[in-house]
Each structure stands twice: as structure tokens, then as C-alpha cells.
Protein backbone atom coordinates (compact mmCIF):
# COMPACT_ATOMS: atom_id res chain seq x y z
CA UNK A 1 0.00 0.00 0.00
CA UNK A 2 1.73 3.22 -0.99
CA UNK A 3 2.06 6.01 1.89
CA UNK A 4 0.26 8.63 0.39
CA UNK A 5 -3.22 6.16 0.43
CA UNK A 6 -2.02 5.25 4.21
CA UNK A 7 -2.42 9.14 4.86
CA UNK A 8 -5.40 9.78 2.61
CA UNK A 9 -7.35 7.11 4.42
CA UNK A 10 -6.29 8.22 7.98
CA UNK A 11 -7.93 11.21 7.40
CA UNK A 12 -10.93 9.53 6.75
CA UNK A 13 -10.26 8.00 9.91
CA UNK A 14 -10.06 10.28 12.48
CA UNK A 15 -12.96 12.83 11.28
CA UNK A 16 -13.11 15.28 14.00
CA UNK A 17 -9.50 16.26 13.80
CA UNK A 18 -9.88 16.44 10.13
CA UNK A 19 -12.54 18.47 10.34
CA UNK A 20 -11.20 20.64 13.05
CA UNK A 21 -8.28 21.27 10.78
CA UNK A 22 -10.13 21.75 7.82
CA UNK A 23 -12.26 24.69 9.54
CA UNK A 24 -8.96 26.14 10.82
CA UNK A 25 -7.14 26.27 7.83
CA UNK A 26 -10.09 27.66 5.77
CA UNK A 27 -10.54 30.46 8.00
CA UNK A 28 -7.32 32.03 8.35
CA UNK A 29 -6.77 32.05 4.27
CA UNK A 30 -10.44 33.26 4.14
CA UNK A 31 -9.55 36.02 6.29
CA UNK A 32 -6.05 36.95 5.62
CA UNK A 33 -7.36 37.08 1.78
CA UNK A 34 -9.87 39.46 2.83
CA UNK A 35 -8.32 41.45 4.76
CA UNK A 36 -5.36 41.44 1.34
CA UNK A 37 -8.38 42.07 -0.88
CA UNK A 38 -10.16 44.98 1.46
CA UNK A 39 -6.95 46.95 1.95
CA UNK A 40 -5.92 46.71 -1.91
CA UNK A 41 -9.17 47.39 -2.57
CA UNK A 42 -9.14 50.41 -0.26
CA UNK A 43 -6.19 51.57 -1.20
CA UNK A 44 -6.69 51.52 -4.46
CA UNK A 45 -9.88 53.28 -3.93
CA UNK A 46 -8.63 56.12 -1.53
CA UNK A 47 -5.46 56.66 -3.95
CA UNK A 48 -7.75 57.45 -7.05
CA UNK A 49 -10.15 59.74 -4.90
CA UNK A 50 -7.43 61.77 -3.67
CA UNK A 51 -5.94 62.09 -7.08
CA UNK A 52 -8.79 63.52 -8.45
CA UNK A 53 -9.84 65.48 -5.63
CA UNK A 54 -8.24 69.06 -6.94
CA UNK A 55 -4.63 69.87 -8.14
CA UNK A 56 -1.93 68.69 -6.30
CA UNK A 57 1.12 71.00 -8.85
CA UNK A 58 0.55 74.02 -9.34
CA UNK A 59 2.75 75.79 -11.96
CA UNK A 60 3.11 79.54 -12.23
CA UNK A 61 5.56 82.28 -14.22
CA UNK A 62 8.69 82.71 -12.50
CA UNK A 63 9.06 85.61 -11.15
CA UNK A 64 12.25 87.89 -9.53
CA UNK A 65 11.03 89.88 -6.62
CA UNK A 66 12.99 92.90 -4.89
CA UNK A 67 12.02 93.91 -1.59
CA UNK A 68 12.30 97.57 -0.91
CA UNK A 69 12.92 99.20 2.37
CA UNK A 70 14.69 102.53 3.34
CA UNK A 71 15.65 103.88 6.67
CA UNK A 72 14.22 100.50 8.40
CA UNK A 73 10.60 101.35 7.01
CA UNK A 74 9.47 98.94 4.07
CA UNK A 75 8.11 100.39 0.73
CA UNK A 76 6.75 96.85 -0.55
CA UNK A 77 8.38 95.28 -3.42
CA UNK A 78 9.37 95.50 -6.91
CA UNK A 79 8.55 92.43 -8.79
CA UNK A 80 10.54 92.24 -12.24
CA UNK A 81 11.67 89.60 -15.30
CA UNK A 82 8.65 87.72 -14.98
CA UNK A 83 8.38 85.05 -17.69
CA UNK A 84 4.84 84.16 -19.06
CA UNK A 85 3.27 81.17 -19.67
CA UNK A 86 2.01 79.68 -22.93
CA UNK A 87 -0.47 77.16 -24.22
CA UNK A 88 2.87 75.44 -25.71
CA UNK A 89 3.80 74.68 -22.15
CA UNK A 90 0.87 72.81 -21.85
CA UNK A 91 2.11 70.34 -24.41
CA UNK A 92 5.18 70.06 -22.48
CA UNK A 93 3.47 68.63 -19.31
CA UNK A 94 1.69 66.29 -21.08
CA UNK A 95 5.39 65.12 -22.93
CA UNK A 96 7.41 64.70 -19.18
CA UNK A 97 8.79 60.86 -19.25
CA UNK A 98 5.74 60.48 -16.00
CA UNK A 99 2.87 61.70 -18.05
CA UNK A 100 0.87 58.81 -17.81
CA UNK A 101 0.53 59.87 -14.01
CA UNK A 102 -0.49 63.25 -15.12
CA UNK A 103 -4.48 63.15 -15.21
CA UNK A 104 -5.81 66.79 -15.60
CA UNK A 105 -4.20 70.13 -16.87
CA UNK A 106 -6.15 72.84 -16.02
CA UNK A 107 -4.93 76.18 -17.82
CA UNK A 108 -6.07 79.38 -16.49
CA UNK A 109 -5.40 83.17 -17.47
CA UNK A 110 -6.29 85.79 -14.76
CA UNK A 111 -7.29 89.31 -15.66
CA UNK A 112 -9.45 92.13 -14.91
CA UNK A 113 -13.43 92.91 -16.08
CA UNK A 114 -15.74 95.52 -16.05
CA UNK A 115 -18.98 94.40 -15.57
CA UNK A 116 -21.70 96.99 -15.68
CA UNK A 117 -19.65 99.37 -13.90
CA UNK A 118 -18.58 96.23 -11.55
CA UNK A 119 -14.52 95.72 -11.32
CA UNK A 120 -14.05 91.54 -11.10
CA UNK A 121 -11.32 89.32 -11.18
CA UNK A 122 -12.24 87.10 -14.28
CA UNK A 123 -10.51 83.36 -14.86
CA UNK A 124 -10.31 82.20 -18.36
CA UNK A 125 -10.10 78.34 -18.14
CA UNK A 126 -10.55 75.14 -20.20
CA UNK A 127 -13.70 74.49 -19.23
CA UNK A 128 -13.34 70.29 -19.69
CA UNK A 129 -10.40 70.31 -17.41
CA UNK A 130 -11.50 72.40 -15.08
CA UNK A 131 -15.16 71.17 -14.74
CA UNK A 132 -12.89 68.09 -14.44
CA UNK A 133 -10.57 69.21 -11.48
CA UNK A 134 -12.98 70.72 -9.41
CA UNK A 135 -15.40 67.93 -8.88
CA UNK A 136 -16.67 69.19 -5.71
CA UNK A 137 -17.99 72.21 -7.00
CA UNK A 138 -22.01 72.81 -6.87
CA UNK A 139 -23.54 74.57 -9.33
CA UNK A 140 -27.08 76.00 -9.28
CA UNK A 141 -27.87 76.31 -13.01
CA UNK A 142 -25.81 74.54 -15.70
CA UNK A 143 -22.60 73.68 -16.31
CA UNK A 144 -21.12 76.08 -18.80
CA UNK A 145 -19.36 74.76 -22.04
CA UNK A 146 -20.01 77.49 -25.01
CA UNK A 147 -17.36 80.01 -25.77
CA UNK A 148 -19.78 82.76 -24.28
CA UNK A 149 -21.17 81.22 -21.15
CA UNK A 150 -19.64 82.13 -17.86
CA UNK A 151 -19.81 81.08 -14.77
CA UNK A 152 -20.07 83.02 -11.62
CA UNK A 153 -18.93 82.67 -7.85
CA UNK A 154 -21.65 83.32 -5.21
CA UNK A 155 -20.09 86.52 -4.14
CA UNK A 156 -19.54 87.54 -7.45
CA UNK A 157 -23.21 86.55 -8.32
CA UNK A 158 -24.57 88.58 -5.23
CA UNK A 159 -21.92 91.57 -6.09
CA UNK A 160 -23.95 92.15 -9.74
CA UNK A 161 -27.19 90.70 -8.61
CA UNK A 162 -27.28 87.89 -11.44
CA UNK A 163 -28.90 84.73 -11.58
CA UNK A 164 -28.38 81.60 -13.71
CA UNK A 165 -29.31 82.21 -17.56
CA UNK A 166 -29.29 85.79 -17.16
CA UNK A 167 -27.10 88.08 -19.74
CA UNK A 168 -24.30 89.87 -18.93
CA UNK A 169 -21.73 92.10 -20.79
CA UNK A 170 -17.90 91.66 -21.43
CA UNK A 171 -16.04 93.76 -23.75
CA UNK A 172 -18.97 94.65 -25.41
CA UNK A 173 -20.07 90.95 -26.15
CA UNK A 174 -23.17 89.21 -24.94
CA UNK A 175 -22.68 86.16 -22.84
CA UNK A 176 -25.16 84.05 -20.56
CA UNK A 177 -24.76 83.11 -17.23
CA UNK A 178 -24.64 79.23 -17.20
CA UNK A 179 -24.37 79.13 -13.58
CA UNK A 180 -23.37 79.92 -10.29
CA UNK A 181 -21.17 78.50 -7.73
CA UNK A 182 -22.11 77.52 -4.15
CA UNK A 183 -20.06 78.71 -1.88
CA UNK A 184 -16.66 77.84 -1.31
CA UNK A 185 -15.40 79.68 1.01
CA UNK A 186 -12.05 80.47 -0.85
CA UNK A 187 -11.41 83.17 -3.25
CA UNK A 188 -13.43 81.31 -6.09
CA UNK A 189 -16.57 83.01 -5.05
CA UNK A 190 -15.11 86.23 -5.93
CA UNK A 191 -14.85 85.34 -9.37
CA UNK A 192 -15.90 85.11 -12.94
CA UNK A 193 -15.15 82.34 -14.91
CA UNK A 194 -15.16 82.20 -18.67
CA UNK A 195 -13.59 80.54 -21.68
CA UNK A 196 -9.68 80.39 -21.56
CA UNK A 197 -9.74 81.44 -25.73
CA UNK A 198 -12.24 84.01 -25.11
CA UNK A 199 -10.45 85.55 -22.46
CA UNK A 200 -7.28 85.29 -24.56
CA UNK A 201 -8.95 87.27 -27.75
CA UNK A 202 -11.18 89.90 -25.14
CA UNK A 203 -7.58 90.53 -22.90
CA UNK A 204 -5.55 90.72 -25.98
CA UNK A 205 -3.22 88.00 -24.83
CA UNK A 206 -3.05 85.33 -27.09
CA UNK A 207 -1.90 82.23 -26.08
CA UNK A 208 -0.76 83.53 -23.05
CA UNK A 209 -2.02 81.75 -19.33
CA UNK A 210 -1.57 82.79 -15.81
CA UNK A 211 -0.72 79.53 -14.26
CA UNK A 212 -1.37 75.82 -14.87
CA UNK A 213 -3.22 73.48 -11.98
CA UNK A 214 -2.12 69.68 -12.27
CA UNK A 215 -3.72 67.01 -10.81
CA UNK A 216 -1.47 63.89 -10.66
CA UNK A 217 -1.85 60.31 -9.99
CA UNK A 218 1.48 59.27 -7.56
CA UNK A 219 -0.21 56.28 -5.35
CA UNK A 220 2.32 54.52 -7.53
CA UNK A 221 5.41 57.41 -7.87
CA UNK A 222 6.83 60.41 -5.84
CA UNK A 223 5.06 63.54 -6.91
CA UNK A 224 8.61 65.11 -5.91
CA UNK A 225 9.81 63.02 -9.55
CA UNK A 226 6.75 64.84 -11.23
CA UNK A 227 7.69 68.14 -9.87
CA UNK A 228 11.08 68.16 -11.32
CA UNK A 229 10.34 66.64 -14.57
CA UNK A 230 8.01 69.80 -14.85
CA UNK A 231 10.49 72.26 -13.78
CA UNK A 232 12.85 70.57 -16.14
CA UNK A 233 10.81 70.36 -19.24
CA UNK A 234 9.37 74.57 -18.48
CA UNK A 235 12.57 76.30 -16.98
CA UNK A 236 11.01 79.58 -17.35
CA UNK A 237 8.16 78.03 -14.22
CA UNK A 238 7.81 77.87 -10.82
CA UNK A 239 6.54 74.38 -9.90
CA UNK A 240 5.08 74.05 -6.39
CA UNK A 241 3.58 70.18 -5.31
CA UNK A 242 0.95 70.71 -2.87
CA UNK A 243 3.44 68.21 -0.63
CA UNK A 244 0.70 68.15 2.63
CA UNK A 245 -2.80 66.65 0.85
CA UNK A 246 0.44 64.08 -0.63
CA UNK A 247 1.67 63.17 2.38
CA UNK A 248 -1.82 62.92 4.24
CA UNK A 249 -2.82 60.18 1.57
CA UNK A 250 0.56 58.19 1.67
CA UNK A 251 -0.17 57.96 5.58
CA UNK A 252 -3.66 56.67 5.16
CA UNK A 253 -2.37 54.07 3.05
CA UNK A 254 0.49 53.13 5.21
CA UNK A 255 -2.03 52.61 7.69
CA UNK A 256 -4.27 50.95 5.77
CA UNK A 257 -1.09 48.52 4.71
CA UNK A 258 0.45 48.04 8.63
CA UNK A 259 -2.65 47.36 9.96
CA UNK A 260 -3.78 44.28 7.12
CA UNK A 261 -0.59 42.93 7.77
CA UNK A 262 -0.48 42.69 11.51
CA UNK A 263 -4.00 41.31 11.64
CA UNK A 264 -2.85 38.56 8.79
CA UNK A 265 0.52 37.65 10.59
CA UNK A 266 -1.69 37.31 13.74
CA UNK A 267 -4.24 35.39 11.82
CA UNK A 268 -1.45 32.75 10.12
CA UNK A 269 0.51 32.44 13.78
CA UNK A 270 -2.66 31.60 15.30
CA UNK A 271 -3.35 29.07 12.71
CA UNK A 272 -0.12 27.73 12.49
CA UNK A 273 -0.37 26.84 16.54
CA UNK A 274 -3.42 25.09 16.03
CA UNK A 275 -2.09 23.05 13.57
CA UNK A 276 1.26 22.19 15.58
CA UNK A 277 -1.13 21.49 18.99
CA UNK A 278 -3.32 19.17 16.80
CA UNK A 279 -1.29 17.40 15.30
CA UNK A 280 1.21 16.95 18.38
CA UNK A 281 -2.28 15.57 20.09
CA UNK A 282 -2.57 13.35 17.18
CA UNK A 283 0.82 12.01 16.97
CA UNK A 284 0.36 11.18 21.07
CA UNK A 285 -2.83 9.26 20.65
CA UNK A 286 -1.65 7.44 17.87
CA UNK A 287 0.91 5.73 19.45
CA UNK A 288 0.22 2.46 18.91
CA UNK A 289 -1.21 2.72 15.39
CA UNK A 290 2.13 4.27 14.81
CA UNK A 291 4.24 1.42 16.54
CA UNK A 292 2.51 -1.16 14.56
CA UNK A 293 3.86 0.90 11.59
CA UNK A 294 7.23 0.44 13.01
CA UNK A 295 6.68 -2.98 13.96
CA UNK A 296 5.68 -4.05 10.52
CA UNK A 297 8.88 -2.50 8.63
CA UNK A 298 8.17 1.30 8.02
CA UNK A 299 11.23 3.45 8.50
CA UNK A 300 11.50 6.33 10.48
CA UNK A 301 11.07 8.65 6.90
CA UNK A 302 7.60 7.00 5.99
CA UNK A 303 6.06 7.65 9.49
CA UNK A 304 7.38 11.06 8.94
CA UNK A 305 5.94 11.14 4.98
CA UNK A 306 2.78 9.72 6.47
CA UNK A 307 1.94 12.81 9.17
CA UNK A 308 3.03 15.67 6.30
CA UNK A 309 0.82 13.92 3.57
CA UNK A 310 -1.61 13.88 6.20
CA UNK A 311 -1.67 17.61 7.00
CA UNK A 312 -0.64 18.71 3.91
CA UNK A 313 -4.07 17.23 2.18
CA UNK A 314 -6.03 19.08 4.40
CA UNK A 315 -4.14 22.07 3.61
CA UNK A 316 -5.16 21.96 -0.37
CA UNK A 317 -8.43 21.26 0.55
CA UNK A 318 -8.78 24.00 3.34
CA UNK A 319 -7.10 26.63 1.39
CA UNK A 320 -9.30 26.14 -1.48
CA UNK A 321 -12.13 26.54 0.30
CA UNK A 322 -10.50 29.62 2.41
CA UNK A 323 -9.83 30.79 -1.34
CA UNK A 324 -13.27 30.81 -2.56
CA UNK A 325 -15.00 31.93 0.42
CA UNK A 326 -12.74 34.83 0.05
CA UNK A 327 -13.65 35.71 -3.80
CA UNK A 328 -17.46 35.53 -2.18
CA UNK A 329 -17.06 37.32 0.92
CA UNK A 330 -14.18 40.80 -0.24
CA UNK A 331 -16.84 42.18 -2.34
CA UNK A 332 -19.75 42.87 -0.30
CA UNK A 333 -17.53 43.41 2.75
CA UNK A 334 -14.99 46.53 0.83
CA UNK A 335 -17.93 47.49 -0.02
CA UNK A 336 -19.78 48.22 3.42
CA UNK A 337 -16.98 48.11 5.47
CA UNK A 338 -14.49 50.33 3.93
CA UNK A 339 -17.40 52.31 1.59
CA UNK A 340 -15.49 51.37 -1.67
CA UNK A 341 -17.42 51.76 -4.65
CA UNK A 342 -15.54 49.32 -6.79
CA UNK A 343 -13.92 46.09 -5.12
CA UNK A 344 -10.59 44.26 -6.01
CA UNK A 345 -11.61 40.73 -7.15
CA UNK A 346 -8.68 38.51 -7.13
CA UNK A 347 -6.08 37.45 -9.80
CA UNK A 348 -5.13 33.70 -10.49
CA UNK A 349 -2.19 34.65 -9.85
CA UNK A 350 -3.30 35.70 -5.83
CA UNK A 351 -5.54 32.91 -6.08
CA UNK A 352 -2.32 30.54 -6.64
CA UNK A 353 -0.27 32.35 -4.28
CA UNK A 354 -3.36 31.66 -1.30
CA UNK A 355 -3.25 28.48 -1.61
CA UNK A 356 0.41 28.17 -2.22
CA UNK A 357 1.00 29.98 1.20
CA UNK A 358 -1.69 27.88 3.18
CA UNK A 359 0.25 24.44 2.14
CA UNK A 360 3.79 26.55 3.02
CA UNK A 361 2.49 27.29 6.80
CA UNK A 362 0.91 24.25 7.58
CA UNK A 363 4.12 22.44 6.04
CA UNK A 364 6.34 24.43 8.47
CA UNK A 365 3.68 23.74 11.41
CA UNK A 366 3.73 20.07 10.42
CA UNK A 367 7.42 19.47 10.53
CA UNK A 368 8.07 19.38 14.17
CA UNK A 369 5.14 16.57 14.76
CA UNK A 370 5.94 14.25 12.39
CA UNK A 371 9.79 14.40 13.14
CA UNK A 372 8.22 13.21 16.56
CA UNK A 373 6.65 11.07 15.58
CA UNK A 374 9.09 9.35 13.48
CA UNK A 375 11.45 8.93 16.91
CA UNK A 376 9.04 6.59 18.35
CA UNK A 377 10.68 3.48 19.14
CA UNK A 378 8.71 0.23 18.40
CA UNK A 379 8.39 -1.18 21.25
CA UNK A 380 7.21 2.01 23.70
CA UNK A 381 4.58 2.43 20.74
CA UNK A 382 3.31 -1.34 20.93
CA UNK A 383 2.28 -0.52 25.01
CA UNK A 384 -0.16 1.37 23.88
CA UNK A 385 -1.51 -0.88 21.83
């Protein structure tokens, strides 16, 4: 009778520790593949949320400031060889060897208007990105997208006492109020936004922009490596990464990550100490079924064989199970739990690795017992029979 049918069928034999290992085994990969699956899942979900939650670059003209003071008093400062931006920058952005972190440019040119006798600060912008960047803006009326719509701030809407789809008058042109912004509370509300090539023509600044808003993906790259590719590729720009909401994301993450893995190393040792105690307790009550083994001609390696084929079949058969239960259960559970909208579902190749780690630990676990075992001499193991 070959060994691994010896094992096969002692497993049959002795039910409740089978089944006691079984349950074991498929709950700690169920949960440490959860737990994997939530926190990826999370993280994944967290990273892409912060990304697009506003710019985190902002590039602007540099500039050459001179501070002036005289007798201790200060008389401001004189601000001088300022280089401009243009839409050819843009382009450049969008070339840097990172672009395919780059998700949104958001152009903007920043001048004066006269509206009705009303001085505003106006914002030419692109209005796809920027609709685009600033997802969390509210806006009661439409969303503007014509070359003559604007769109107005609430304090800039109360300052000229205008209201969505009313007209107003820029450089002697007729536009229509798509909309108007909730408030912010930053200096948005203040003011009034129109299209980037209308502002260009009405400003007599063609292809000419104030500053450029970038929002980045980096869950996967420093935004630091961003930031100088940027500088490098526009020399005549100041490039300033918005380093804080960066750093606030990569420390939810890291928490995210620390505290998966602690519960899942606590999960495996657990596991792996039920697995030594039950099969120690097997080995022990098996003592004469073992020294009839002996008795009968198997060597100290087959007894050995024996126990690890033993353990190691329940490990296949657990882990698949603690595999599947896992693809069922991470779904619905990143999904209440952790409020992510769209779940990780598992690769083969994590599926493989599962299983491949639940046979690894109860291996290791396995080792000591049946090396035990295997040192039982004949004739103390034929007492107990």
C-alpha cells in the first residue's frame, strides 16, 4: 500500500480532527485574503479619490522679486523679469517621461473685467479640465461649455445681482450666465469664470495663461519626480507640489497597509499553533497505530511522509475553500466596510499564491510533529496498543 493512500485514508479516519483542521485552515486564508483584498481594494480606492480630488502641482511664471525698504521702514516690493506662460507649455506637461501619471491640466489666465460698472477678477479656463478638477464644486444652473457662457462665484453673483441664464456684458459681447457656484469659502466666489480662448482674444493675450493646476496620480510614484520633470521640461516656471494633501494620503495608506498585515501575521501564527497542537495531540494518541507501523517494517522517513501527507491534504483542501469563500465574501464586505465603490476581485495569480501559502504554513507547522513522531521506538509504541 503506498504512503500517500495510508495518509489519505487516515484522514478519513479520524474525522473530527480532520474536520477541526479543515475549519482552521479555511478560515485564516479566508480572512487573511480578505483582509489582502479589502486593503488593496481600499487603497486603491482612496489613492484614485485623492488624485482627483483638486490639483496637487501648481505651476506659475517665474518671477524675480525685490524687496524695498529705506531707513528700516518697508516700501513693498518691486517684482521684475517675470516670464509668461504659454499654451505650448501645456504640451510640455503632457510630454514629461511620468505623463501617464499626469491626469488633468487645467490652464487658467487671470485678468481684470468691467462688468456693468462692476470691477471683477475674471478666470479664463478650459472648461473640460477644469469642470474636471474641481469635482466638488455645486452649481445652481448649468454647467457652462459654449465660448460665451460664464460662470459666476456666489459673491460675485450677489456683487452684480445675477442669476443663472441671465445676460451679462464683457467687452462689449453678450454672454449668458450658465451658472453659479455655491459657496466655497475660498477666493473662487469672488470670481468670474469664462472661456480660456475668449479671455485670450477679449484681454488681448493670445496664447498667453496665468498659471497651470495639475492634478497627478502618484499612489504609484513620488510627486517630488513629477515636480522636477516639470520644472525641467518649463525652466522659465515655478513648480510648487501641494506636498501636505500628498503626504496625508501616503499615511492613510500606510495605515491601511500596517494594519492588514499585523491582523494577517496574527491570523497565520494563530493558525499555524493550532495546527502544531493538533497534530502533536494526534501524533500522542496514535501511538500504537504508529508502533505497529514500526513494527511491521516502516522506517523512520515513511512515518514522517505519512503525518506531512496527512496535514498537507487538508491544507489543499482547506485553502481552497479559504480561497473561494474569500472571492465571495471581499466584495460585499470593501464594499460596506471600507465604503469602496468598486472592489478588487482577485487574480489567479493571488488565487495561486493563497493556496500556495496555506500548504507553506501548515508544512512548516507540520514538521516538528511528524519528526516526533518518526522517533518513536517500536516497542514504547506497541504498550499502547
Amino acid at each position: 500500500m503506498r504512503i500517500s493512500h495510508i495518509a489519505l485514508r487516515n484522514v478519513r479516519r479520524h474525522l473530527s480532527r480532520s474536520a477541526l483542521l479543515l475549519l482552521v485552515i479555511a478560515a485564516t486564508v479566508a480572512v487573511v485574503c480578505v483582509l489582502y483584498l479589502v486593503t488593496r481594494s481600499a487603497e486603491r480606492d482612496l489613492a484614485n479619490k485623492v488624485d482627483a480630488y483638486g490639483a496637487n502641482i501648481v505651476v506659475v511664471p517665474l518671477t524675480k522679486d525685490l524687496p524695498l525698504t529705506y531707513g528700516g521702514v518697508s516700501l513693498g516690493g518691486l517684482t521684475y523679469d517675470v516670464a509668461s506662460l504659454h499654451m505650448t507649455d501645456l504640451e510640455k506637461i503632457r510630454g514629461i517621461p511620468d505623463s501617464r501619471n499626469v491626469n488633468n491640466v487645467a490652464p487658467k489666465l487671470i485678468g481684470p473685467l468691467d462688468v456693468g460698472g462692476v470691477q471683477l477678477l475674471g478666470a479664463g479656463v478650459d472648461w473640460k479640465q477644469e469642470l474636471a478638477l474641481k469635482k466638488w464644486w455645486q452649481i445652481t444652473g448649468s454647467r457652462p461649455q459654449g465660448d460665451h457662457e460664464v460662470l459666476l462665484g456666489s459673491r460675485a453673483a450677489a456683487k452684480l445681482g445675477l442669476l443663472p441664464e441671465a445676460a451679462v456684458s464683457l467687452g462689449g459681447e453678450a454672454f449668458r450666465v450658465a451658472g453659479v457656484l455655491s459657496p466655497t469659502g475660498t477666493q473662487e466666489d469672488d470670481l468670474l469664470f469664462l472661456d480660456l480662448a475668449t479671455a485670450q482674444r477679449l484681454w488681448a493675450r493670445p496664447g498667453e495663461i496665468s498659471l497651470v493646476e495639475v492634478s497627478a496620480f502618484c499612489s504609484t510614484c513620488p510627486i517630488e519626480q513629477i515636480n522636477a520633470e516639470i520644472s525641467a521640461a518649463i525652466p522659465t516656471a515655478r513648480v510648487s507640489a501641494l506636498l501636505k494633501a500628498v503626504e496625508s494620503r501616503r499615511l492613510l495608506i500606510d495605515q491601511f497597509r500596517v494594519f492588514s498585515a499585523v491582523l494577517s501575521g496574527l491570523m497565520v501564527l494563530v493558525g499555524c499553533l493550532i495546527v502544531l497542537s493538533s497534530t502533536l495531540a494526534s501524533v500522542r494518541d496514535r501511538r500504537g497505530e504508529i508502533g505497529i507501523f514500526r513494527a511491521v517494517g516502516y522506517r523512520r522517513r515513511h512515518i514522517f511522509t505519512i503525518i506531512l501527507v496527512e496535514n498537507l491534504a487538508l491544507a489543499g483542501v482547506g485553502g481552497l475553500a479559504g480561497v473561494l469563500l474569500a472571492t465571495l465574501a471581499a466584495g460585499p464586505l470593501a464594499r460596506t466596510v471600507a465604503g469602496v465603490s468598486h472592489a478588487l476581485l482577485p487574480g489567479p495569480g493571488t488565487l495561486v499564491l493563497a493556496l500556495a501559502a496555506s500548504v507553506g504554513v501548515v508544512l512548516v507547522a507540520s514538521i516538528y510533529p511528524a519528526w516526533q513522531a518518526s522517533r518513536l521506538s517500536p516497542s514504547l509504541a506497541m504498550r499502547q496498543v
